[in-house]
Protein backbone atom coordinates (compact mmCIF):
# COMPACT_ATOMS: atom_id res chain seq x y z
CA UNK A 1 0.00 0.00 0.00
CA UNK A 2 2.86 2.49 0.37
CA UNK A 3 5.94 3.68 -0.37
CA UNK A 4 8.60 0.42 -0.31
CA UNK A 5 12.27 0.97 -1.22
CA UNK A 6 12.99 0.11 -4.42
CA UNK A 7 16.45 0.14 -5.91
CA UNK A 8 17.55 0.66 -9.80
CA UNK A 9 20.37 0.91 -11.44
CA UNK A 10 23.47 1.10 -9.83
CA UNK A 11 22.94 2.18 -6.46
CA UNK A 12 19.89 4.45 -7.25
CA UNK A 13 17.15 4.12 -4.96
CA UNK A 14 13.54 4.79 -6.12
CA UNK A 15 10.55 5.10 -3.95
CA UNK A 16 7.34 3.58 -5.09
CA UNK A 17 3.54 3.75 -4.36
CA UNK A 18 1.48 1.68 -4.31
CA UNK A 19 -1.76 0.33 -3.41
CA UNK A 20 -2.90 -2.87 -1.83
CA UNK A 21 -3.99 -4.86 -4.68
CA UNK A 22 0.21 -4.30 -6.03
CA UNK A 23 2.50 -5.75 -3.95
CA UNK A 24 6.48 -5.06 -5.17
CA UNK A 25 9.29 -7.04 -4.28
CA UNK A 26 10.85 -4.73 -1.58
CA UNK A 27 14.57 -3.71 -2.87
CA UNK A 28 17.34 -3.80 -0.44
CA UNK A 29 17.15 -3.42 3.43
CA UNK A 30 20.20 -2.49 5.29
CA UNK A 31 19.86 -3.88 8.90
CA UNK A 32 22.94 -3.21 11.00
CA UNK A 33 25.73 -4.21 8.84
CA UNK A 34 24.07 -6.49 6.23
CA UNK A 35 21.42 -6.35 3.30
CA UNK A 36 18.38 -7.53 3.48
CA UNK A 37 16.07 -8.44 0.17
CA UNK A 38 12.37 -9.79 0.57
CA UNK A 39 8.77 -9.54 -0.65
CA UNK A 40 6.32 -7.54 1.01
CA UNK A 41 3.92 -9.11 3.82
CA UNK A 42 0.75 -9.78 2.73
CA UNK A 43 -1.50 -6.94 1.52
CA UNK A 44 -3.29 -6.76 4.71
CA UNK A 45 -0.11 -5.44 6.50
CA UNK A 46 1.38 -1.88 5.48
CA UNK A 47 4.90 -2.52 6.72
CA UNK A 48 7.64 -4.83 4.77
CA UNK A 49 8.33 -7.91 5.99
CA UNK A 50 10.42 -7.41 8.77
CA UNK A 51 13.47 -10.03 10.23
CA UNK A 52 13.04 -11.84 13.20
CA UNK A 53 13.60 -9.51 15.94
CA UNK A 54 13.98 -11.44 19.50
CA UNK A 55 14.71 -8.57 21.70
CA UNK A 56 12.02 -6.16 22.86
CA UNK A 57 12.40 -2.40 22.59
CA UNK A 58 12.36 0.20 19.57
CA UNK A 59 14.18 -0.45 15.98
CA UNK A 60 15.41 1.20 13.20
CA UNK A 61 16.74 0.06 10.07
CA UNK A 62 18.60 2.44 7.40
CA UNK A 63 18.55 2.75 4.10
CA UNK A 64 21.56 2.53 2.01
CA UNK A 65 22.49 6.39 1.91
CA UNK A 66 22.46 5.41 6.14
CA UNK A 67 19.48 7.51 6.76
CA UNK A 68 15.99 6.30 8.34
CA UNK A 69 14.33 4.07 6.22
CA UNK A 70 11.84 2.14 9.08
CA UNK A 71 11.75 2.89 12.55
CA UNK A 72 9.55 0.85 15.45
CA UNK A 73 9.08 -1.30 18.29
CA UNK A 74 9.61 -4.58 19.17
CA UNK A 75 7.72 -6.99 22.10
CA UNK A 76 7.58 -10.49 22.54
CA UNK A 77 9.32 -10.41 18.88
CA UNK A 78 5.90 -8.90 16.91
CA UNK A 79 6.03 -5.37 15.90
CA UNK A 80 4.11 -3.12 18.09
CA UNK A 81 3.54 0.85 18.85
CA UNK A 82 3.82 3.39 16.17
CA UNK A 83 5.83 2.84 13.38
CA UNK A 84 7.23 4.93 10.32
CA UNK A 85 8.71 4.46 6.98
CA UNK A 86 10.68 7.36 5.58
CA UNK A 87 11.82 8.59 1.99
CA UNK A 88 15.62 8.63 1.30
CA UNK A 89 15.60 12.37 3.14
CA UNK A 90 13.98 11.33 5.90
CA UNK A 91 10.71 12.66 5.29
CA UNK A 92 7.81 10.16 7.14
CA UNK A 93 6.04 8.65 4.34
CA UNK A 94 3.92 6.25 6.06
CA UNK A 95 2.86 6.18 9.75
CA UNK A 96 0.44 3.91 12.05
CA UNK A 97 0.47 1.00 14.70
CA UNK A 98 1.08 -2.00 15.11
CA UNK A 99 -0.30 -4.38 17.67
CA UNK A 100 0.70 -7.77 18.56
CA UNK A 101 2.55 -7.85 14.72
CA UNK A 102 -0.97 -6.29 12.85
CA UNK A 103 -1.41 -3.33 11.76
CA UNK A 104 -4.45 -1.30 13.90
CA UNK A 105 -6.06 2.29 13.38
CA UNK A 106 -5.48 4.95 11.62
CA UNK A 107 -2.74 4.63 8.84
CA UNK A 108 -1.18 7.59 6.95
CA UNK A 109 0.80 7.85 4.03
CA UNK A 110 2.13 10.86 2.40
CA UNK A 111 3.20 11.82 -1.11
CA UNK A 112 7.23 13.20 -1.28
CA UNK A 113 5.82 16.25 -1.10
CA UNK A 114 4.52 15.68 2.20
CA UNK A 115 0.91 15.63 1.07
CA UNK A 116 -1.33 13.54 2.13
CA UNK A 117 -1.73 10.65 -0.09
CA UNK A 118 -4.03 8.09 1.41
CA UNK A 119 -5.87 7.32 4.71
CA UNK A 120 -6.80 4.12 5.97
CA UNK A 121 -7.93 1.88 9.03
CA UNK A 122 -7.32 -1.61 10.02
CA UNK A 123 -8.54 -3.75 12.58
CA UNK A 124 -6.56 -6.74 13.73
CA UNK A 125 -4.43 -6.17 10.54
CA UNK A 126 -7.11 -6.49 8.34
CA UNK A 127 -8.23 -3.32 6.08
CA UNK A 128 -11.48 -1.79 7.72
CA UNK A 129 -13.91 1.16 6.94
CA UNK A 130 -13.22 4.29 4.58
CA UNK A 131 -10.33 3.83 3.01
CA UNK A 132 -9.27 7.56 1.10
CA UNK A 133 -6.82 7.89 -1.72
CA UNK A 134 -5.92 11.60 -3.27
CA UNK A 135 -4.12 12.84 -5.92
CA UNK A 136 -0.70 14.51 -5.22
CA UNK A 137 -2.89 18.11 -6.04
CA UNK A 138 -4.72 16.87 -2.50
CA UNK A 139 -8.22 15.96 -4.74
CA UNK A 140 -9.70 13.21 -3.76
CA UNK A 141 -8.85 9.99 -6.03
CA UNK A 142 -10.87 7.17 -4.51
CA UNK A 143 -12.79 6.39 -1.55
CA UNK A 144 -14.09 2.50 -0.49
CA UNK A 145 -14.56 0.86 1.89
CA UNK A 146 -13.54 -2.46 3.47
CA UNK A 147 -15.58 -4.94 6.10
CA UNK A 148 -13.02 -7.79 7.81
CA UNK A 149 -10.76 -7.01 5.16
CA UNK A 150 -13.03 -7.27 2.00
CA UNK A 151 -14.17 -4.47 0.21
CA UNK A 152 -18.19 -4.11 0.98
CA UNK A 153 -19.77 -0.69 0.12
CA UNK A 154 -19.45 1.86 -2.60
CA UNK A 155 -16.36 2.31 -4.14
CA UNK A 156 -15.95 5.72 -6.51
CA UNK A 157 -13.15 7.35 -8.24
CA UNK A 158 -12.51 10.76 -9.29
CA UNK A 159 -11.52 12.29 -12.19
CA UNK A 160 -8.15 15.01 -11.77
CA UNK A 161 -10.68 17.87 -10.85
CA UNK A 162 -13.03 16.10 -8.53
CA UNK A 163 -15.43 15.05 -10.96
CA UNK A 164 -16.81 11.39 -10.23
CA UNK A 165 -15.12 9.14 -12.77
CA UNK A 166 -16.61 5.68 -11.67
CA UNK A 167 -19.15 4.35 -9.19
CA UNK A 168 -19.01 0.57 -8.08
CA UNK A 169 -20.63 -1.55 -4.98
CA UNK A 170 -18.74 -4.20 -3.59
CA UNK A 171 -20.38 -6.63 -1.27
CA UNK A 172 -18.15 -9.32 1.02
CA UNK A 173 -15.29 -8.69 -1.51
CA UNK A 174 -17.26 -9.24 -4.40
CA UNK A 175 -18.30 -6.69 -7.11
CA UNK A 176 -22.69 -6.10 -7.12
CA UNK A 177 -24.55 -4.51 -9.79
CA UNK A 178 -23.47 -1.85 -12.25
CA UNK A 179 -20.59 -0.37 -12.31
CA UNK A 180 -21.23 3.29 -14.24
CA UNK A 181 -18.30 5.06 -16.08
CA UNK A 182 -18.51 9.36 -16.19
CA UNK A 183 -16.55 11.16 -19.02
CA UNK A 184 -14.25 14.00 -17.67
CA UNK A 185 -16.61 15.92 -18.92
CA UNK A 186 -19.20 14.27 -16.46
């Protein structure tokens, strides 16, 4: 769902987007003195997958340039408390909790620019109620809506200027009735 390290090229690092339903392989991780490569968790979880961590207490891990890339908390060896990925100048890009290793709340996530990109809530690490997505101008992009971690309820997206661009339902994860298109022109 957010922004993952990604690196290209030699020694380039790129920061992607992107949403739940695209999951990247996450590039490389530099935990203390080695590197790290892995696929994201599963979609329900907003963090990377993380190592094994069997001592409580916060953590960070860097990125290559040795800035902040993730920072959180360990207990019982599940990720817990507020956690935060940041961009390769340390701007938080994506921000929430974790409890007992799942994400719960609130989430954030933030375009480079430091606007708000999209705003979403999970319950026992599963996606849960209005999920919002905007465009980097801060228009709204999207808005569904999840139930137990299946989209359930009207899903709509919006054209550049705020015009509606499509309206769906979704019902226990499954698509219901009509889905209607609208020109730019509306």
């Amino acid at each position: 769902m957010e922004i993952f390290r990604v690196e290209s090229g030699e020694n380039e690092v790129v920061d992607r987007i992107v949403r739940p339903s695209s999951i990247p392989d996450l590039g490389r991780l530099r935990i203390g003195e080695r590197e790290e490569y892995g696929p994201l968790n599963e979609p329900e979880s907003p963090l990377p997958e993380l190592p094994e961590h069997p001592e409580d207490g916060p953590w960070e891990a860097s990125n290559p340039a040795g800035g902040p890339w993730l920072s959180g908390a360990f207990q019982a060896g599940l990720p817990t408390g507020e956690w935060r990925v940041y961009s390769p100048p340390g701007q938080i890009m994506t921000y929430g909790r974790m409890e007992e290793g799942k994400a719960e709340g609130i989430w954030l996530w933030y375009y480079p620019s430091g606007q708000l990109r999209e705003v979403g809530s999970y319950s026992a690490g599963m996606p849960s109620g209005t999920w919002k997505m905007h465009y980097s101008s801060g228009v709204l992009f999207e808005e569904l809506s999840y139930s137990e971690g299946l989209l359930d309820g009207r899903w709509t997206i919006f054209h550049p200027n705020g015009q509606l661009a499509e309206d769906r339902s979704w019902s226990a994860g499954k698509q219901v009735g009509t889905q209607v298109d609208y020109a730019l022109s509306g």
